[in-house]
PDB file of N, CA and C in Angstrom:
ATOM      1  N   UNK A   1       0.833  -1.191   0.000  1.00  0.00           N
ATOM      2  CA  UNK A   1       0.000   0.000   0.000  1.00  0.00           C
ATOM      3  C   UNK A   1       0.873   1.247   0.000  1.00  0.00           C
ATOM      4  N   UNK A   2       2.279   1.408   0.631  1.00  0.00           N
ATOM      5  CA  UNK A   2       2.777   2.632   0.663  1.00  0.00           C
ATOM      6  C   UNK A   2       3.419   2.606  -0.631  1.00  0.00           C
ATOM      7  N   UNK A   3       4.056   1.398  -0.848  1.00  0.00           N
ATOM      8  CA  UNK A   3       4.580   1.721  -2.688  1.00  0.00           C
ATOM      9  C   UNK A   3       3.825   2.232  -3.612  1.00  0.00           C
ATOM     10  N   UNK A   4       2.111   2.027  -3.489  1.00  0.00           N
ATOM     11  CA  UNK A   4       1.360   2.131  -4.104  1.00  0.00           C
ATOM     12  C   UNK A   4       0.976   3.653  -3.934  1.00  0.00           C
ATOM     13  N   UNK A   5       1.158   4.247  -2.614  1.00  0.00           N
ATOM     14  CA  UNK A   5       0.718   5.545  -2.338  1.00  0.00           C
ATOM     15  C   UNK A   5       1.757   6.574  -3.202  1.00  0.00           C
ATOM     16  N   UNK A   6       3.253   6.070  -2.867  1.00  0.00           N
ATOM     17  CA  UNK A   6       4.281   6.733  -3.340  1.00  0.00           C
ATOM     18  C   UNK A   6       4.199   7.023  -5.118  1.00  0.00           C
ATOM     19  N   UNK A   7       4.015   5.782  -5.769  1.00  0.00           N
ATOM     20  CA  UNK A   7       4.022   5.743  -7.187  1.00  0.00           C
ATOM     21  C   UNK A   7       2.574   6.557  -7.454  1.00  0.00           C
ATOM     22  N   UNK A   8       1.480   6.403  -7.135  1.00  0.00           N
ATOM     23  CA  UNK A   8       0.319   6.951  -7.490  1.00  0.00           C
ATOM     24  C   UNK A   8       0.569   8.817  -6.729  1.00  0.00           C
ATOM     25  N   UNK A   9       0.876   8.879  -5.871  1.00  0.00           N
ATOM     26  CA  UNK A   9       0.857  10.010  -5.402  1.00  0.00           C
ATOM     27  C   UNK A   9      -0.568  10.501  -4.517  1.00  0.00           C
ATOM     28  N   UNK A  10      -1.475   9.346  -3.945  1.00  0.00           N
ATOM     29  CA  UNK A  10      -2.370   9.427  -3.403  1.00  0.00           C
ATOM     30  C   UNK A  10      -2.191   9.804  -1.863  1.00  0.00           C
ATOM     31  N   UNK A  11      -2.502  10.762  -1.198  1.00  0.00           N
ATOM     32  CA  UNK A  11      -2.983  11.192  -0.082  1.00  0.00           C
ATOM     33  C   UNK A  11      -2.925   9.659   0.971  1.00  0.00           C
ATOM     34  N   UNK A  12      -2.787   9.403   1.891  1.00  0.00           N
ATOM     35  CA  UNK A  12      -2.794   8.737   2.870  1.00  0.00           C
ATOM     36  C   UNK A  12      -4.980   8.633   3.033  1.00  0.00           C
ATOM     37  N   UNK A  13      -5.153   9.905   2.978  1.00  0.00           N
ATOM     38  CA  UNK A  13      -6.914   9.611   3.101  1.00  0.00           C
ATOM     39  C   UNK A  13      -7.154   9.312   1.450  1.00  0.00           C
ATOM     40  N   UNK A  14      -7.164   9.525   1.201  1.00  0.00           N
ATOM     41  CA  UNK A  14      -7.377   8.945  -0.631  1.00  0.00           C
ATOM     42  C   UNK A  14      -7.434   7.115  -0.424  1.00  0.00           C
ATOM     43  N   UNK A  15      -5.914   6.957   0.042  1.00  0.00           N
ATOM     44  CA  UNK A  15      -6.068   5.469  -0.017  1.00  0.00           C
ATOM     45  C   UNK A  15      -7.018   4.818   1.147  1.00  0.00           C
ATOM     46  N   UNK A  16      -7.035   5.079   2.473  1.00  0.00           N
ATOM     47  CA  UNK A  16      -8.505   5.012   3.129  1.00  0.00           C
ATOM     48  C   UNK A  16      -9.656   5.242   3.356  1.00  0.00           C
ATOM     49  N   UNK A  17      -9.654   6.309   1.867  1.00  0.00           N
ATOM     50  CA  UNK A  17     -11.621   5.650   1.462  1.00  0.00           C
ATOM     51  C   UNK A  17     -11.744   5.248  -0.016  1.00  0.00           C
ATOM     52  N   UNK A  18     -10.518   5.160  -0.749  1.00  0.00           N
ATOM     53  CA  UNK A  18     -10.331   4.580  -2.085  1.00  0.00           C
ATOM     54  C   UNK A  18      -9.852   3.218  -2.420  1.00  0.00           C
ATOM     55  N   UNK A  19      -8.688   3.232  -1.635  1.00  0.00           N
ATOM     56  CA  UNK A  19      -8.025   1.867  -2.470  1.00  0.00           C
ATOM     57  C   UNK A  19      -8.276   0.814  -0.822  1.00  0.00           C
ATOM     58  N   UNK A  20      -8.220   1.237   0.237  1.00  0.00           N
ATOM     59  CA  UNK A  20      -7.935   0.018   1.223  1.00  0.00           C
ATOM     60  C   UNK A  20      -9.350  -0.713   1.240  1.00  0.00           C
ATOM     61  N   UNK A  21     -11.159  -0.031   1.268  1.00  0.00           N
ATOM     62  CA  UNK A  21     -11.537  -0.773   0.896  1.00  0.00           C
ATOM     63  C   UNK A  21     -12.172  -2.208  -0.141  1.00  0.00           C
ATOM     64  N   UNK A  22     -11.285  -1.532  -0.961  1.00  0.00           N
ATOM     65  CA  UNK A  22     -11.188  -2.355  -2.263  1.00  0.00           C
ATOM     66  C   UNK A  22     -10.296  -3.697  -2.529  1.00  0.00           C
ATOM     67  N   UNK A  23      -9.073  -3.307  -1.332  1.00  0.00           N
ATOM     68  CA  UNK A  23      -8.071  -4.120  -1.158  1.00  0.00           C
ATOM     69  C   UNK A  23      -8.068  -5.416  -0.171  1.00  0.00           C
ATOM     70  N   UNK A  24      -8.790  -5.133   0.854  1.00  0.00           N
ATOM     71  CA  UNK A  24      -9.348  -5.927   2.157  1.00  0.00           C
ATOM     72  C   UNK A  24     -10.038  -7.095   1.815  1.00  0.00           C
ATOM     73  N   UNK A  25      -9.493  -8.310   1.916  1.00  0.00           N
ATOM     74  CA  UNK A  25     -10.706  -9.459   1.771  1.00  0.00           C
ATOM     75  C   UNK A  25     -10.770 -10.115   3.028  1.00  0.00           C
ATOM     76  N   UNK A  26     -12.119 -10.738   2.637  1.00  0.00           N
ATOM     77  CA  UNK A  26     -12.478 -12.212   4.088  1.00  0.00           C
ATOM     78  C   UNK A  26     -12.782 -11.318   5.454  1.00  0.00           C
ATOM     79  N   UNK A  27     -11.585 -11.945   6.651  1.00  0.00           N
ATOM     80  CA  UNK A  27     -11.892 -11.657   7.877  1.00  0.00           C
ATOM     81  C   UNK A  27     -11.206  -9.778   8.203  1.00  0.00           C
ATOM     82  N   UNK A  28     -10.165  -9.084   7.162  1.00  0.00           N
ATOM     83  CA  UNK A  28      -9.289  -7.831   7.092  1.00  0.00           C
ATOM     84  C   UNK A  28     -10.807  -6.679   6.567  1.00  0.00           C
ATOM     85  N   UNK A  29     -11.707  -7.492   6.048  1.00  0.00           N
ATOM     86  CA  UNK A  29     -12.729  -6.110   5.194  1.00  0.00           C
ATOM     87  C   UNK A  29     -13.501  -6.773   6.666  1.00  0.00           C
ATOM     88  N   UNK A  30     -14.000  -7.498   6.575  1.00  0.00           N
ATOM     89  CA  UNK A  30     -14.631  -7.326   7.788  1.00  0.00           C
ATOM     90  C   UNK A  30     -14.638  -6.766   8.846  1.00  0.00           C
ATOM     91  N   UNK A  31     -13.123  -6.495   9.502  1.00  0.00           N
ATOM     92  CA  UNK A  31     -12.597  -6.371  10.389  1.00  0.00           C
ATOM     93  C   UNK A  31     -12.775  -4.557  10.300  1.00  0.00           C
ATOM     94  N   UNK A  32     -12.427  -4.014   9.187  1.00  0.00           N
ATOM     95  CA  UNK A  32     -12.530  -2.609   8.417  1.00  0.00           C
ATOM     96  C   UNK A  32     -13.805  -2.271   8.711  1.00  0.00           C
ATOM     97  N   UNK A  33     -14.596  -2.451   7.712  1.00  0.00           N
ATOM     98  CA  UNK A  33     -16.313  -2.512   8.342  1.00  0.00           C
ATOM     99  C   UNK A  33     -17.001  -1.807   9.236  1.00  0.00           C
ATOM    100  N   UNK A  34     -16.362  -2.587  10.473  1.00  0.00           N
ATOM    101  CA  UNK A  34     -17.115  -2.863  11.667  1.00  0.00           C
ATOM    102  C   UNK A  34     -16.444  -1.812  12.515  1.00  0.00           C
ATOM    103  N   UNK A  35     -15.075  -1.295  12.725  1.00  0.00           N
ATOM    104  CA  UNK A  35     -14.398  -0.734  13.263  1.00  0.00           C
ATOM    105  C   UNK A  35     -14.918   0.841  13.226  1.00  0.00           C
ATOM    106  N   UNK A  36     -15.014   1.413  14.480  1.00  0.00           N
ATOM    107  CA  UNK A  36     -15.142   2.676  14.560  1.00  0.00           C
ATOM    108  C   UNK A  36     -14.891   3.626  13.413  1.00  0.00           C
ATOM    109  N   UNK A  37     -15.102   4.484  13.087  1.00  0.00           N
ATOM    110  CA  UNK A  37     -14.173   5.397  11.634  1.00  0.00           C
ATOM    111  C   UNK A  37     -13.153   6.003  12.056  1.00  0.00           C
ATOM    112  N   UNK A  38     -12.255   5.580  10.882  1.00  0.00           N
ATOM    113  CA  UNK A  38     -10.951   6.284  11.134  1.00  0.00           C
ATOM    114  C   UNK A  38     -10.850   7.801  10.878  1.00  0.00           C
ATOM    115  N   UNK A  39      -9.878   8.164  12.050  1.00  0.00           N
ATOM    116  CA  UNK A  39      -9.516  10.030  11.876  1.00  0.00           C
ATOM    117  C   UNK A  39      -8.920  10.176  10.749  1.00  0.00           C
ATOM    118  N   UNK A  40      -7.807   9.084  10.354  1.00  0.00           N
ATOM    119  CA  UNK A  40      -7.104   9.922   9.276  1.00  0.00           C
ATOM    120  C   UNK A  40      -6.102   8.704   9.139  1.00  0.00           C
ATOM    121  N   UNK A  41      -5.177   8.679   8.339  1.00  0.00           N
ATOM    122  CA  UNK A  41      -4.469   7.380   7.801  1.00  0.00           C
ATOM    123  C   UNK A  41      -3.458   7.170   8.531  1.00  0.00           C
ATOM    124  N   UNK A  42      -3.206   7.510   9.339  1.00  0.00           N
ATOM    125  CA  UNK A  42      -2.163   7.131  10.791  1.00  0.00           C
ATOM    126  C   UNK A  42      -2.907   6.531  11.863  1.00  0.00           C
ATOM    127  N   UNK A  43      -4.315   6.976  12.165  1.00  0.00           N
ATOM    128  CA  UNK A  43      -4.906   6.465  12.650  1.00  0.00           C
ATOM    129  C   UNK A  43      -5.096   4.764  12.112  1.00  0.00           C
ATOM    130  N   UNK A  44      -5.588   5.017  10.614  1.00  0.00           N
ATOM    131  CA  UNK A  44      -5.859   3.537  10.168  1.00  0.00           C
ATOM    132  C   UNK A  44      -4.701   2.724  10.773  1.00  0.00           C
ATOM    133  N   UNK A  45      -3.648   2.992   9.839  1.00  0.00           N
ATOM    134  CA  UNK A  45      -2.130   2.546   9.901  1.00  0.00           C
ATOM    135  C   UNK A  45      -2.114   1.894  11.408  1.00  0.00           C
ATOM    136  N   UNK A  46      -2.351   2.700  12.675  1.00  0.00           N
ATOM    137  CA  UNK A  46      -1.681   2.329  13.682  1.00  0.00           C
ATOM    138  C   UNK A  46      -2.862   0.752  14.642  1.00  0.00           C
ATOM    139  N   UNK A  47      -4.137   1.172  14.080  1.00  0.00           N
ATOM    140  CA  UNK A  47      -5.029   0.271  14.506  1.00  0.00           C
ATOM    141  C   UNK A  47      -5.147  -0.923  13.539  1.00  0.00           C
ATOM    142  N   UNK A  48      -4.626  -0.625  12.045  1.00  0.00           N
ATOM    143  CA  UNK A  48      -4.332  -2.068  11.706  1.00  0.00           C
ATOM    144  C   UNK A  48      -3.703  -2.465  12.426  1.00  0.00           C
ATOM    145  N   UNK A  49      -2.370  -1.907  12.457  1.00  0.00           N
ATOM    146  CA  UNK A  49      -0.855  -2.835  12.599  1.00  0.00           C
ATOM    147  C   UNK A  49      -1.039  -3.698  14.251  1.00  0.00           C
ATOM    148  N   UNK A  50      -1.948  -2.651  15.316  1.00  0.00           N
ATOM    149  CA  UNK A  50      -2.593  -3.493  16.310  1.00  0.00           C
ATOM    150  C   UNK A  50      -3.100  -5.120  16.169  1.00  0.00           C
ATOM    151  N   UNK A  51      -4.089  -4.449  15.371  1.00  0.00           N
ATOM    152  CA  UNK A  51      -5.185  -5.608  14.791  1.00  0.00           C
ATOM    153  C   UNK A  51      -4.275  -7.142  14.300  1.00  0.00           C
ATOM    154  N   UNK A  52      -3.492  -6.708  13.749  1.00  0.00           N
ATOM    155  CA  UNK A  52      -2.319  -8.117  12.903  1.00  0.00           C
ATOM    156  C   UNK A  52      -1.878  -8.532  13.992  1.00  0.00           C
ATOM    157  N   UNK A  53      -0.896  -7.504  14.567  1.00  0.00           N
ATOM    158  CA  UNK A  53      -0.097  -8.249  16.000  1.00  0.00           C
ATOM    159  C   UNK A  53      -1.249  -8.595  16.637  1.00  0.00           C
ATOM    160  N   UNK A  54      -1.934  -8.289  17.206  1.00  0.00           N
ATOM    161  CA  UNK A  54      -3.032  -8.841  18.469  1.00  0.00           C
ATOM    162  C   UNK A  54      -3.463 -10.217  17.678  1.00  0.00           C
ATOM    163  N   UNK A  55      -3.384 -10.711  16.471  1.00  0.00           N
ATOM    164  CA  UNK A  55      -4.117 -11.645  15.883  1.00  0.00           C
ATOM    165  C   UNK A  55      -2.789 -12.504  15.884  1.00  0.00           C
ATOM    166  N   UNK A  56      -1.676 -12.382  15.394  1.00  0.00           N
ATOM    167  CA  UNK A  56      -0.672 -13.010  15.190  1.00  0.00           C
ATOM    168  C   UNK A  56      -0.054 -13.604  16.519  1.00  0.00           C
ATOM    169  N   UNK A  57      -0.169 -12.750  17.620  1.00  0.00           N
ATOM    170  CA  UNK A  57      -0.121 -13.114  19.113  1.00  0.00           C
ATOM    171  C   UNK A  57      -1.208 -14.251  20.023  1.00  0.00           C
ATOM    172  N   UNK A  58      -2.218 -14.139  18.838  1.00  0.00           N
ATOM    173  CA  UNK A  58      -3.470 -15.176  19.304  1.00  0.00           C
ATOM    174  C   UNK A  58      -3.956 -14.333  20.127  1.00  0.00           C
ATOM    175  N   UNK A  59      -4.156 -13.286  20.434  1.00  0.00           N
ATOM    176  CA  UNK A  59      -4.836 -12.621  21.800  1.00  0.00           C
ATOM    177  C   UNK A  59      -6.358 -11.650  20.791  1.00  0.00           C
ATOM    178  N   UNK A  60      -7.104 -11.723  21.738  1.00  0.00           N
ATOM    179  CA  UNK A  60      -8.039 -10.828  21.819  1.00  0.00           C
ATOM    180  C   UNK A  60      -8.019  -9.600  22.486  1.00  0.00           C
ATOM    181  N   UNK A  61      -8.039  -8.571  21.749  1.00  0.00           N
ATOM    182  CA  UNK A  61      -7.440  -7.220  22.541  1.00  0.00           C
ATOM    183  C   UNK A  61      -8.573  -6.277  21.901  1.00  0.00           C
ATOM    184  N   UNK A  62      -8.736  -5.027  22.602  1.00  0.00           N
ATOM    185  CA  UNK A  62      -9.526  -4.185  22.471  1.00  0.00           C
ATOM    186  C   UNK A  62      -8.936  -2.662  22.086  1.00  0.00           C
ATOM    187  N   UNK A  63      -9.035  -2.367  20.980  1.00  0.00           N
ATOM    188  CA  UNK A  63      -8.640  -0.833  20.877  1.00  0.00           C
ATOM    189  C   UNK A  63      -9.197  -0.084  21.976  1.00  0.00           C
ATOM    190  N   UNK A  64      -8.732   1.015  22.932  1.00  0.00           N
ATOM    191  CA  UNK A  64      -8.871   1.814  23.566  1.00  0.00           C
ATOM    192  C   UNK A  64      -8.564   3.074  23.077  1.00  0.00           C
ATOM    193  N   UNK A  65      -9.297   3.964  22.802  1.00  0.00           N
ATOM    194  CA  UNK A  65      -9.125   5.480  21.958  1.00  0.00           C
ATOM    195  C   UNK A  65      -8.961   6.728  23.347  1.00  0.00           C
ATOM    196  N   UNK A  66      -8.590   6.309  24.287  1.00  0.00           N
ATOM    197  CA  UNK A  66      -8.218   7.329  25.287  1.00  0.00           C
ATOM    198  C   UNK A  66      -6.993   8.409  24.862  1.00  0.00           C
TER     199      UNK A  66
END
């Protein structure tokens, strides 16, 4: 996605309401979906990269937006 941002020249929000839902399959669009709305593409960025590790760790974890 960032190679893709770099070569296209798309905005960080461009690609999170353009290309990431388009890109997401199975349990990752789902997961997108359902999730609160994102502020802005750092936001996305940082609650994916949660989302993978917390899954890759086997744990069930809860975003907290404090």
């Amino acid at each position: 996605i960032l190679k893709h941002q770099h070569v296209t020249g798309y905005s960080g929000q461009q690609h999170l309401d353009q290309i990431i839902p388009l890109s997401l399959t199975n349990e990752a669009y789902d997961w997108f979906r359902f999730e609160v709305k994102f502020s802005n593409w750092n936001d996305f960025k940082t609650r994916f990269q949660f989302e993978v590790n917390s899954k890759a760790l086997g744990m069930k974890m809860t975003w907290n937006e404090s």
